[in-house]
PDB file of N, CA and C in Angstrom:
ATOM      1  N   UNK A   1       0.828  -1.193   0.000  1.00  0.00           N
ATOM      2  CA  UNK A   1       0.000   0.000   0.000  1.00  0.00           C
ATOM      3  C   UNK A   1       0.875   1.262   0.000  1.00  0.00           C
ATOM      4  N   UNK A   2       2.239   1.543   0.966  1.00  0.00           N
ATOM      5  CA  UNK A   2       3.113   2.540   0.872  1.00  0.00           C
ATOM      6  C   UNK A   2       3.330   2.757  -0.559  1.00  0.00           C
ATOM      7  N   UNK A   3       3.513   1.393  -1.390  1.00  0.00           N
ATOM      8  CA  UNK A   3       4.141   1.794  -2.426  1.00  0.00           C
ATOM      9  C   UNK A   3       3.449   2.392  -3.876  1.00  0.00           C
ATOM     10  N   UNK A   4       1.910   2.572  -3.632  1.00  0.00           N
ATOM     11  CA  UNK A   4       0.942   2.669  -4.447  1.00  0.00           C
ATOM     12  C   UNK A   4       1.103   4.031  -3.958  1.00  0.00           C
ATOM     13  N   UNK A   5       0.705   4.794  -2.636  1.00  0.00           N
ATOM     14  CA  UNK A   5       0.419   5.879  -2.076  1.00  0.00           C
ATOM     15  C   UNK A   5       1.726   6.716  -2.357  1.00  0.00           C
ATOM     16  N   UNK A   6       2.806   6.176  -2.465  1.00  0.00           N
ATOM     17  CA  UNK A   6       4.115   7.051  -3.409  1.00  0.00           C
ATOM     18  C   UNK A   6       4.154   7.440  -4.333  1.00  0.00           C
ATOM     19  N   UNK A   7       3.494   6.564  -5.396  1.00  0.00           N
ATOM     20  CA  UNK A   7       3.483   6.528  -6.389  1.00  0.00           C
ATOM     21  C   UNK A   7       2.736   7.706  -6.799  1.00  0.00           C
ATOM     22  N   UNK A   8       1.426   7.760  -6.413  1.00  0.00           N
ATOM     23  CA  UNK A   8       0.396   8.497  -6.449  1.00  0.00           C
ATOM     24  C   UNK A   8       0.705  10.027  -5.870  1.00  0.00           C
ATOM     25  N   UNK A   9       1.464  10.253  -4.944  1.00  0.00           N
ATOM     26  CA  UNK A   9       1.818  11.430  -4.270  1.00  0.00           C
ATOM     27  C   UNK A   9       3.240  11.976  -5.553  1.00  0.00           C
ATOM     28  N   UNK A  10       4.050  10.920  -5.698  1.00  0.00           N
ATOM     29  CA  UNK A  10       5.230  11.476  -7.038  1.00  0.00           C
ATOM     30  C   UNK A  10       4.122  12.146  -8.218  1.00  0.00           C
ATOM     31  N   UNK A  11       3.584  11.439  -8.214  1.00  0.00           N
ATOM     32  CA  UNK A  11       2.914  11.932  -9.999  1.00  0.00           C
ATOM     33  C   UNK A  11       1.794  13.295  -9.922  1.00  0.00           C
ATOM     34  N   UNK A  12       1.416  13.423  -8.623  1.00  0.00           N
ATOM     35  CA  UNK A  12       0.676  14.462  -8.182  1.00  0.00           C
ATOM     36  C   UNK A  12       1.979  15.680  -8.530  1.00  0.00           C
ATOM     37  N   UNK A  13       2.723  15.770  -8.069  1.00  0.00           N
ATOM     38  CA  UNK A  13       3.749  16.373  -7.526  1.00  0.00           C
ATOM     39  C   UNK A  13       4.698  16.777  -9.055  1.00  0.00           C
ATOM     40  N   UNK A  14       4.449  15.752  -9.789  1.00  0.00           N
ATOM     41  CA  UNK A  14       4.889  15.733 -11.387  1.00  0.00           C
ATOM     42  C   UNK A  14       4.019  16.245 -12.161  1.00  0.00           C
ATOM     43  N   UNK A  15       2.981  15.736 -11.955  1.00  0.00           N
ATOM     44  CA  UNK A  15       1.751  16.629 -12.957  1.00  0.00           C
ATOM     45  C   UNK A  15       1.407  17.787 -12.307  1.00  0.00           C
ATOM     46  N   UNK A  16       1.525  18.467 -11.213  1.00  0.00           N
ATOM     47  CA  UNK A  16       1.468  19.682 -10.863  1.00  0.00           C
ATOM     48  C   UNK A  16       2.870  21.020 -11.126  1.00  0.00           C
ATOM     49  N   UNK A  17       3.783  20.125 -11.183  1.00  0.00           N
ATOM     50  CA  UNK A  17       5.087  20.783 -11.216  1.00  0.00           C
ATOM     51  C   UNK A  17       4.998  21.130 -12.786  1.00  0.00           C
ATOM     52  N   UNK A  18       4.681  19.911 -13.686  1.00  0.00           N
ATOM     53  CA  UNK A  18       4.790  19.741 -15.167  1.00  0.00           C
ATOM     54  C   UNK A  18       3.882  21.287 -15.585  1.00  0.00           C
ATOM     55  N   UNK A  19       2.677  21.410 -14.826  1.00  0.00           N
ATOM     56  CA  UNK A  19       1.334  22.404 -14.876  1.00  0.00           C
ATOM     57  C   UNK A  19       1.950  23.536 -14.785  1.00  0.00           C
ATOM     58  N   UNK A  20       2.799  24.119 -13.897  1.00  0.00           N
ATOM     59  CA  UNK A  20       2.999  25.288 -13.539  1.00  0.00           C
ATOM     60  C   UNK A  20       4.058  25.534 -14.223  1.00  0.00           C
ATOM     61  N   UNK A  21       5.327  24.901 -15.001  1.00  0.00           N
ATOM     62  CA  UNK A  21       6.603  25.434 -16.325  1.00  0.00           C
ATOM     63  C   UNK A  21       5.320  25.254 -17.379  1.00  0.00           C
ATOM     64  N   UNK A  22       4.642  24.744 -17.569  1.00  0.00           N
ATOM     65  CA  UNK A  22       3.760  25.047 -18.880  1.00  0.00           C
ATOM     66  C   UNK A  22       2.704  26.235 -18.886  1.00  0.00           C
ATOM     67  N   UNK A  23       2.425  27.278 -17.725  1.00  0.00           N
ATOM     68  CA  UNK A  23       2.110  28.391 -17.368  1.00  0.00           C
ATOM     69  C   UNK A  23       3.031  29.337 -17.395  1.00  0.00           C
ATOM     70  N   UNK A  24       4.373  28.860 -17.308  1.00  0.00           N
ATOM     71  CA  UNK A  24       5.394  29.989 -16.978  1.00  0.00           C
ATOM     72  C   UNK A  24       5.537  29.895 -18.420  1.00  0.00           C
ATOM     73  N   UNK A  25       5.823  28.573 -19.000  1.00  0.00           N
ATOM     74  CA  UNK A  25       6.467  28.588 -20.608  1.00  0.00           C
ATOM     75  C   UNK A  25       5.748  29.517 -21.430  1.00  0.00           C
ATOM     76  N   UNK A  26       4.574  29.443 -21.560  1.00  0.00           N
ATOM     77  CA  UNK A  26       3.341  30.257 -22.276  1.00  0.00           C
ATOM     78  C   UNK A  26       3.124  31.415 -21.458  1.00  0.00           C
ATOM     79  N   UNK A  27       3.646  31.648 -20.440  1.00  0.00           N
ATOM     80  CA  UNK A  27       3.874  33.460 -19.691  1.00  0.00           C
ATOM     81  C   UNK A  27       5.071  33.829 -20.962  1.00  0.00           C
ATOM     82  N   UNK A  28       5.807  33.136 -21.368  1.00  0.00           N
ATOM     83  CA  UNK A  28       7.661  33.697 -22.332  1.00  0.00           C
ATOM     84  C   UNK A  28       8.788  33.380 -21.586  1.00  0.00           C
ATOM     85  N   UNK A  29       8.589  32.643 -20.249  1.00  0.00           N
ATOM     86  CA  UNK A  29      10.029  32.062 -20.053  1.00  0.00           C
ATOM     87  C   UNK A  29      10.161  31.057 -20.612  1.00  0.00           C
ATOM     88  N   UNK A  30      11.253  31.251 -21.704  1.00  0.00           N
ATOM     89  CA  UNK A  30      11.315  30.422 -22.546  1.00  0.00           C
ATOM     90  C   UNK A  30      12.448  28.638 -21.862  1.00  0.00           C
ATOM     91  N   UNK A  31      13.064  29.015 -20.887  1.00  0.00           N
ATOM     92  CA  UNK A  31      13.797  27.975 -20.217  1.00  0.00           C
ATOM     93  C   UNK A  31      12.891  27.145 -19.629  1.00  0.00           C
ATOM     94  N   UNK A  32      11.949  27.290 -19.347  1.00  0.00           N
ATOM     95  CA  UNK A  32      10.174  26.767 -18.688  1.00  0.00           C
ATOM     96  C   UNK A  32      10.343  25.513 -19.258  1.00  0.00           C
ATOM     97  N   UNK A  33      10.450  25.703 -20.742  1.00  0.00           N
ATOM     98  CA  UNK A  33      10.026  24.812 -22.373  1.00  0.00           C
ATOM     99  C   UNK A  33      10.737  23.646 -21.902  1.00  0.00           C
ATOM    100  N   UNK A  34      11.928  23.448 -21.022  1.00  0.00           N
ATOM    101  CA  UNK A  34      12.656  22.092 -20.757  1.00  0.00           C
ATOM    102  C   UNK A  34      11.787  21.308 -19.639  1.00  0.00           C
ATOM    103  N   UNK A  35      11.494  22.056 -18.794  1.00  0.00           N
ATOM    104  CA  UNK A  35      11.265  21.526 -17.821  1.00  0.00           C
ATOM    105  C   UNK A  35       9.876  20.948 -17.944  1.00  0.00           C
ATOM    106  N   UNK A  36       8.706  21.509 -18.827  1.00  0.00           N
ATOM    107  CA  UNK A  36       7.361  21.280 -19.502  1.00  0.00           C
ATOM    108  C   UNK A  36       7.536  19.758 -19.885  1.00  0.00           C
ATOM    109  N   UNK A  37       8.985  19.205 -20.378  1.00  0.00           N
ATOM    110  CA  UNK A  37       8.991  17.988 -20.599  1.00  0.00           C
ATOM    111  C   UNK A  37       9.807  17.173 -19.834  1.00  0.00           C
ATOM    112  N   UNK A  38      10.688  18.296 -18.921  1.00  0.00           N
ATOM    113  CA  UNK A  38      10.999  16.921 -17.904  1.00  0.00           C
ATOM    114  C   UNK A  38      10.382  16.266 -16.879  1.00  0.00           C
ATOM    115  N   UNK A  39       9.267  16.873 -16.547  1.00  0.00           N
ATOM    116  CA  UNK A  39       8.680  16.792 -15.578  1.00  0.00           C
ATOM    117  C   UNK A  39       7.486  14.843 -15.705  1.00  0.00           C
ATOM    118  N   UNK A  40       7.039  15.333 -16.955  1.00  0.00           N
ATOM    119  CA  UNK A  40       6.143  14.177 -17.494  1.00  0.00           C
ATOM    120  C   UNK A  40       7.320  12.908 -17.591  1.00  0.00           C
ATOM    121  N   UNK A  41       8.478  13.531 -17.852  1.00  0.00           N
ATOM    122  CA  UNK A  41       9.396  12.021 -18.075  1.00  0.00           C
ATOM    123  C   UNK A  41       9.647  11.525 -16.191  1.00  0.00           C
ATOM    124  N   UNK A  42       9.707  12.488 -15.759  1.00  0.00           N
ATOM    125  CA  UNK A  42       9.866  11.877 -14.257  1.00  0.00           C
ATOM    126  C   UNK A  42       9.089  11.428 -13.879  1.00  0.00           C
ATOM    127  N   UNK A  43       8.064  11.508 -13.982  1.00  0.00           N
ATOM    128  CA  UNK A  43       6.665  10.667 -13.886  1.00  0.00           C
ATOM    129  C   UNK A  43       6.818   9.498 -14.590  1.00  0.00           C
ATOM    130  N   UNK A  44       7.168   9.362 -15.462  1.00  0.00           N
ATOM    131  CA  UNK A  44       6.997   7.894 -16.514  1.00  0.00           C
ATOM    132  C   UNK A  44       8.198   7.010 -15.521  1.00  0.00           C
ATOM    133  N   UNK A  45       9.258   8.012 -15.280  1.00  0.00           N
ATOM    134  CA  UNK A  45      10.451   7.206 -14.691  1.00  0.00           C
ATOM    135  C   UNK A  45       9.864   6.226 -13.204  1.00  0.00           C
ATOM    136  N   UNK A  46       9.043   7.081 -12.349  1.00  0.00           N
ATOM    137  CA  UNK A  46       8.262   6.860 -11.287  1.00  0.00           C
ATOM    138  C   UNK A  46       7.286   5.285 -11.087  1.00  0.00           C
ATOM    139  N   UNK A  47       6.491   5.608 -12.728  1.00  0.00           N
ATOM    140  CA  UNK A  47       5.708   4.249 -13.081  1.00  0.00           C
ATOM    141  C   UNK A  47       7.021   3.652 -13.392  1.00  0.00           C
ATOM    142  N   UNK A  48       7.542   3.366 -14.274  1.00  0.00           N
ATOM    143  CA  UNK A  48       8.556   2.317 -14.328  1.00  0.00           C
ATOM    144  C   UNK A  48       9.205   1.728 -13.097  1.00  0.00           C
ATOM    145  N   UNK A  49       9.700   2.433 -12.577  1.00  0.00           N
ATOM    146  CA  UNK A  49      10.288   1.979 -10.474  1.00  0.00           C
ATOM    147  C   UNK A  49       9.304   1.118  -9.949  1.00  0.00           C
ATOM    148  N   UNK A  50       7.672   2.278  -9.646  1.00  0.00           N
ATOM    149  CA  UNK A  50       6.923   1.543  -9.538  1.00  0.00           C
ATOM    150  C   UNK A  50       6.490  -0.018  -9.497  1.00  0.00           C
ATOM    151  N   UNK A  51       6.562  -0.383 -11.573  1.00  0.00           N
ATOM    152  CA  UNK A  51       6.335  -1.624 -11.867  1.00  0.00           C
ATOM    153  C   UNK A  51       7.292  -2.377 -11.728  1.00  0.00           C
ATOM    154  N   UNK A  52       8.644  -2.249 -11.776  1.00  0.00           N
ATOM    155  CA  UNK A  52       9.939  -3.649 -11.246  1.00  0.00           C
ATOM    156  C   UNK A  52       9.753  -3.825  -9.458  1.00  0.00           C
ATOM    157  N   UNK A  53       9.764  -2.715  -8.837  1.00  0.00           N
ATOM    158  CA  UNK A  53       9.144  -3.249  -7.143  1.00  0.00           C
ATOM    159  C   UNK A  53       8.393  -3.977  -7.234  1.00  0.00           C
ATOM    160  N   UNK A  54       6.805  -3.585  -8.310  1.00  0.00           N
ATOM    161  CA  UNK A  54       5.809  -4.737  -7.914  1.00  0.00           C
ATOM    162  C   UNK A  54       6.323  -5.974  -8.655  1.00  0.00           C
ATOM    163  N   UNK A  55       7.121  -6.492  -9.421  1.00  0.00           N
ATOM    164  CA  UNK A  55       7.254  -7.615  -9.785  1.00  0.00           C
ATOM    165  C   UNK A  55       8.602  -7.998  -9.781  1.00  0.00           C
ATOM    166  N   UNK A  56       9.288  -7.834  -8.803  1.00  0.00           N
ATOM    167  CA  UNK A  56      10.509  -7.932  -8.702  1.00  0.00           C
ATOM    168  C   UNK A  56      10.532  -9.311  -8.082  1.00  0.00           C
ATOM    169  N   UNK A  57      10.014  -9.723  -6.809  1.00  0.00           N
ATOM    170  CA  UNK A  57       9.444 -11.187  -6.405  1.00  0.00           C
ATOM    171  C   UNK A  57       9.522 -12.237  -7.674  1.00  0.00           C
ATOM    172  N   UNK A  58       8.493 -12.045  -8.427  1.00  0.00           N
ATOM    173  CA  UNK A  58       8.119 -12.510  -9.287  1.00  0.00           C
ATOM    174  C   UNK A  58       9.056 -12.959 -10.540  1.00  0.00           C
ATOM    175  N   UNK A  59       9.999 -11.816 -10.762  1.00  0.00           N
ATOM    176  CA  UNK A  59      11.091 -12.276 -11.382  1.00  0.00           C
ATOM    177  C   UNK A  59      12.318 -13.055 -11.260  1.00  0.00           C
ATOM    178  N   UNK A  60      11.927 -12.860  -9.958  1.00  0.00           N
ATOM    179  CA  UNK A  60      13.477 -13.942  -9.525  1.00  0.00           C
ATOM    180  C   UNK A  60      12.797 -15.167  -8.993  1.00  0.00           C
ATOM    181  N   UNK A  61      11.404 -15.459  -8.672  1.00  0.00           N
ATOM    182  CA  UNK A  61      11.528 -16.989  -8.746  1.00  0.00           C
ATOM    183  C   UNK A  61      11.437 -17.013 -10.183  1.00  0.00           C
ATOM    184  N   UNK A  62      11.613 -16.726 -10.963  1.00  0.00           N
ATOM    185  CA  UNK A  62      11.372 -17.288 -12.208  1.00  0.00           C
ATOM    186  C   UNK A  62      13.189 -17.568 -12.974  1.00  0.00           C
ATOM    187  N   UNK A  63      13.562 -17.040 -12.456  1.00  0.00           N
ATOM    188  CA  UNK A  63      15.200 -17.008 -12.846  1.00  0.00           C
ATOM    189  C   UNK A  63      15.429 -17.909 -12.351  1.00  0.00           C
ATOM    190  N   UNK A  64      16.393 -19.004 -13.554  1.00  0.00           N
ATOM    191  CA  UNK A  64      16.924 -20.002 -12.563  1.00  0.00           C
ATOM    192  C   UNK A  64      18.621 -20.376 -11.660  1.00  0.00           C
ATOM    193  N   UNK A  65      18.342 -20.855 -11.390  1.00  0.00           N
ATOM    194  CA  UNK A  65      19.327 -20.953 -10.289  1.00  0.00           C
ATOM    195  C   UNK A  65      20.533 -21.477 -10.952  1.00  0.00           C
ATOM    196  N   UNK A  66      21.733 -20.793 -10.343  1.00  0.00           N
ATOM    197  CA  UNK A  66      22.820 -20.770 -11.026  1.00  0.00           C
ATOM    198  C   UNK A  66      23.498 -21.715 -10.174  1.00  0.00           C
ATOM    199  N   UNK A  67      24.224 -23.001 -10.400  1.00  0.00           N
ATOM    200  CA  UNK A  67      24.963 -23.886  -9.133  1.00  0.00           C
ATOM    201  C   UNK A  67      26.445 -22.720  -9.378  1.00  0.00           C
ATOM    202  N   UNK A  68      26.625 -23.148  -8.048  1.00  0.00           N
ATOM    203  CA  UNK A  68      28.181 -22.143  -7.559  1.00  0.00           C
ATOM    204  C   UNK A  68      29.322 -23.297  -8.490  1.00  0.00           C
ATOM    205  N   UNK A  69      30.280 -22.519  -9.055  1.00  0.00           N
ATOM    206  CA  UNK A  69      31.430 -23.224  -9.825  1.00  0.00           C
ATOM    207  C   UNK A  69      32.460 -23.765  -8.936  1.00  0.00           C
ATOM    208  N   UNK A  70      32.761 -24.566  -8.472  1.00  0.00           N
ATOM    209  CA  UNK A  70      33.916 -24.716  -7.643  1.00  0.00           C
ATOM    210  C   UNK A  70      35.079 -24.037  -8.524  1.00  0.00           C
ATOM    211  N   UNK A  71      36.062 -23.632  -7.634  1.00  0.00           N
ATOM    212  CA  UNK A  71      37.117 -22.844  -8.059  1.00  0.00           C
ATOM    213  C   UNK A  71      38.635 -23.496  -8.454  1.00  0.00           C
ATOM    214  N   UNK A  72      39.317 -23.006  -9.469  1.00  0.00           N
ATOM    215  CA  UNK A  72      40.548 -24.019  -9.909  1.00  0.00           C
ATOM    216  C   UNK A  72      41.589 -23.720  -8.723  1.00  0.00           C
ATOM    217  N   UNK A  73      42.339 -24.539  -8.868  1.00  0.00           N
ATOM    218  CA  UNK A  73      43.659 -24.682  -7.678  1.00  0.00           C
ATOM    219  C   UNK A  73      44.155 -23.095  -7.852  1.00  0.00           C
ATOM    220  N   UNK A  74      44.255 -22.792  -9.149  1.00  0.00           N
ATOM    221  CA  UNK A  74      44.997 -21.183  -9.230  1.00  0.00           C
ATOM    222  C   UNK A  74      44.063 -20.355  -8.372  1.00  0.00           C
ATOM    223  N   UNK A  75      43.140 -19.919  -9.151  1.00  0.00           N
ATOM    224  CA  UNK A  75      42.411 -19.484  -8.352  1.00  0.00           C
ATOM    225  C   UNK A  75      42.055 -19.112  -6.629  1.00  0.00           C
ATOM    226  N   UNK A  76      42.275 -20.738  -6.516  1.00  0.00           N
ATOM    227  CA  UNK A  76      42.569 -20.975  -4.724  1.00  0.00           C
ATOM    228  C   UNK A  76      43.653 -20.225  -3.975  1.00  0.00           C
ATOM    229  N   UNK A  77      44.774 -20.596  -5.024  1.00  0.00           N
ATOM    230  CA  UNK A  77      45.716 -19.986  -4.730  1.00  0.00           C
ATOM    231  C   UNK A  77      46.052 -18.025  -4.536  1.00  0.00           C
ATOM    232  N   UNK A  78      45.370 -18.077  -5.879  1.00  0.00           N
ATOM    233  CA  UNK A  78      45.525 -16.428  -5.900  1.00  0.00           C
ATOM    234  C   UNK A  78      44.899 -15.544  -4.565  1.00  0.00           C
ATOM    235  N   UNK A  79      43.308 -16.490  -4.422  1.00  0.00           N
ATOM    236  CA  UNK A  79      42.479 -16.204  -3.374  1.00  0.00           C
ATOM    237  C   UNK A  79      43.497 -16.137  -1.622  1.00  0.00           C
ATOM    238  N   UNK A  80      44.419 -16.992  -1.456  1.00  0.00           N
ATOM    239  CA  UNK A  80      45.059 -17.650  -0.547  1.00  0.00           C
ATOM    240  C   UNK A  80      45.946 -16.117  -0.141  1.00  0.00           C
ATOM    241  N   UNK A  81      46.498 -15.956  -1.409  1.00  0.00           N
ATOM    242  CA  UNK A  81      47.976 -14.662  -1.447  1.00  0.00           C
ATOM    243  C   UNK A  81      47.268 -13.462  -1.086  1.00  0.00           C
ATOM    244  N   UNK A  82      45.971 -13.410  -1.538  1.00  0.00           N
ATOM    245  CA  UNK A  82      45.064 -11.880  -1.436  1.00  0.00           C
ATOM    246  C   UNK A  82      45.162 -11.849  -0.069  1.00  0.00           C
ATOM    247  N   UNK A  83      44.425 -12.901   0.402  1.00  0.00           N
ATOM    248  CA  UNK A  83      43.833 -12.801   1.502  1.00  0.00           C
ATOM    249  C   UNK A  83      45.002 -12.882   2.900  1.00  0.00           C
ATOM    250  N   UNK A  84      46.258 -13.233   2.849  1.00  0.00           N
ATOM    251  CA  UNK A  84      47.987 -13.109   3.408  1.00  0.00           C
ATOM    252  C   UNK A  84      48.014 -11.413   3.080  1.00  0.00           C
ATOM    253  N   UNK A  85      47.843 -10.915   1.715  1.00  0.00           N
ATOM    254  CA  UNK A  85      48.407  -9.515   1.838  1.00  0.00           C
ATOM    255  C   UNK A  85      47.019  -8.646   2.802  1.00  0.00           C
ATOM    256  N   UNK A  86      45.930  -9.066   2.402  1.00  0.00           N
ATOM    257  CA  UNK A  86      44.823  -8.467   3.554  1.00  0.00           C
ATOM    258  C   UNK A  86      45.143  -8.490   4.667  1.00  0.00           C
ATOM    259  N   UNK A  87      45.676  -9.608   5.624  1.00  0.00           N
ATOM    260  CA  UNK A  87      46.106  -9.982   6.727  1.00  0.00           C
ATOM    261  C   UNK A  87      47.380  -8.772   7.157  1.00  0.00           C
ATOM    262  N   UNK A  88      47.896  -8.871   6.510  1.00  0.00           N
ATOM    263  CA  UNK A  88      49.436  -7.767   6.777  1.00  0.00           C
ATOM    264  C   UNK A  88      48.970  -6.289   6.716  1.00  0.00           C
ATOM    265  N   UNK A  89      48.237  -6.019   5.790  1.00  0.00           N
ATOM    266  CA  UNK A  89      47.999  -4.868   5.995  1.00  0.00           C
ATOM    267  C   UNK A  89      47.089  -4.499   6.992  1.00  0.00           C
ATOM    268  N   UNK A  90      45.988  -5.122   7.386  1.00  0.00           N
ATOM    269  CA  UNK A  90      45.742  -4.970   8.903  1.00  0.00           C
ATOM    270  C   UNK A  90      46.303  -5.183   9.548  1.00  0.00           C
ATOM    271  N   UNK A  91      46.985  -5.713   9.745  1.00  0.00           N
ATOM    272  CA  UNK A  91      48.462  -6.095  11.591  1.00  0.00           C
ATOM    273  C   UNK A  91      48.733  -4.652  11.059  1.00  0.00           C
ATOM    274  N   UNK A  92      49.456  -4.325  10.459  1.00  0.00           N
ATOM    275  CA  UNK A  92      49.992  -2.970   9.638  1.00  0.00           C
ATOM    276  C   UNK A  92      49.220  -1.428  10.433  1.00  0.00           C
ATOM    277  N   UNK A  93      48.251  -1.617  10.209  1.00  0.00           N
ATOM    278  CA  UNK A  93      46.654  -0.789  10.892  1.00  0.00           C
ATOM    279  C   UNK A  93      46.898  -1.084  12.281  1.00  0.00           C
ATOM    280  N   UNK A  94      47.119  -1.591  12.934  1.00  0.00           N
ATOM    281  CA  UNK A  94      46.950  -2.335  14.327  1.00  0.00           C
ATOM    282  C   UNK A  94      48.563  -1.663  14.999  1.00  0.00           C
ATOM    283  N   UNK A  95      49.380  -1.941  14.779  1.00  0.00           N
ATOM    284  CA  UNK A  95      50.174  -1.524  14.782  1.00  0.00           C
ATOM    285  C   UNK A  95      50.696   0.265  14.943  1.00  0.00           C
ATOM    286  N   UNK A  96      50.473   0.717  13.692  1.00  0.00           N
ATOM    287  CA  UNK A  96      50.732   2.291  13.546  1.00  0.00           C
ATOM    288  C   UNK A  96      50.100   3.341  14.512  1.00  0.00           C
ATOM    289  N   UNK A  97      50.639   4.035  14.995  1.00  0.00           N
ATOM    290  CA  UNK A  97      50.170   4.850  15.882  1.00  0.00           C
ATOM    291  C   UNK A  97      48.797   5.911  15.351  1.00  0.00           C
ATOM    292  N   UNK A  98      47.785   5.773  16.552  1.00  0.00           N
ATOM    293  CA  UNK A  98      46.997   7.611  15.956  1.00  0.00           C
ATOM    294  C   UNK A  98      46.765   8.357  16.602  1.00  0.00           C
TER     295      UNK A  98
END
């Protein structure tokens, strides 16, 4: 329900904002003329957000499941050396005065 009542309060807020540069645009501020159309695109941007929240659930049970790759010996290895130089440079941290 929050996310309907957002929705509804953005586009209020877009179609009123959009209302008032299209009063100023047709007053002769002519810089108005951008905003007359950005306003409606922020709104469209709004529904779009909108619709992936509501079916965002929905899309990932539908995605299937990826099995984890076990990793090659290199790999292991490289992982092994990272994680020795991570180690040092925290003692490193631990160490230095502040």
């Amino acid at each position: 329900m929050k996310l309907h009542l957002t929705l509804a309060a953005g586009l209020a807020i877009c179609l009123a904002a959009g209302g008032y540069e299209l009063y100023r645009a047709l007053g002769g501020n002519t810089l108005s003329w951008a905003y007359v159309f950005e306003w409606p695109l922020f709104g469209a941007f709004g529904i779009y957000l909108w619709w992936r929240l509501l079916h965002e659930d929905a899309d990932r049970a539908k995605a299937p499941k990826k099995a984890a790759t076990p990793m090659t010996p290199e790999e292991t290895e490289k992982l092994a050396a990272w994680n020795a130089y991570l180690a040092e440079l925290h003692a490193g941290e631990e160490e230095a005065p502040r």
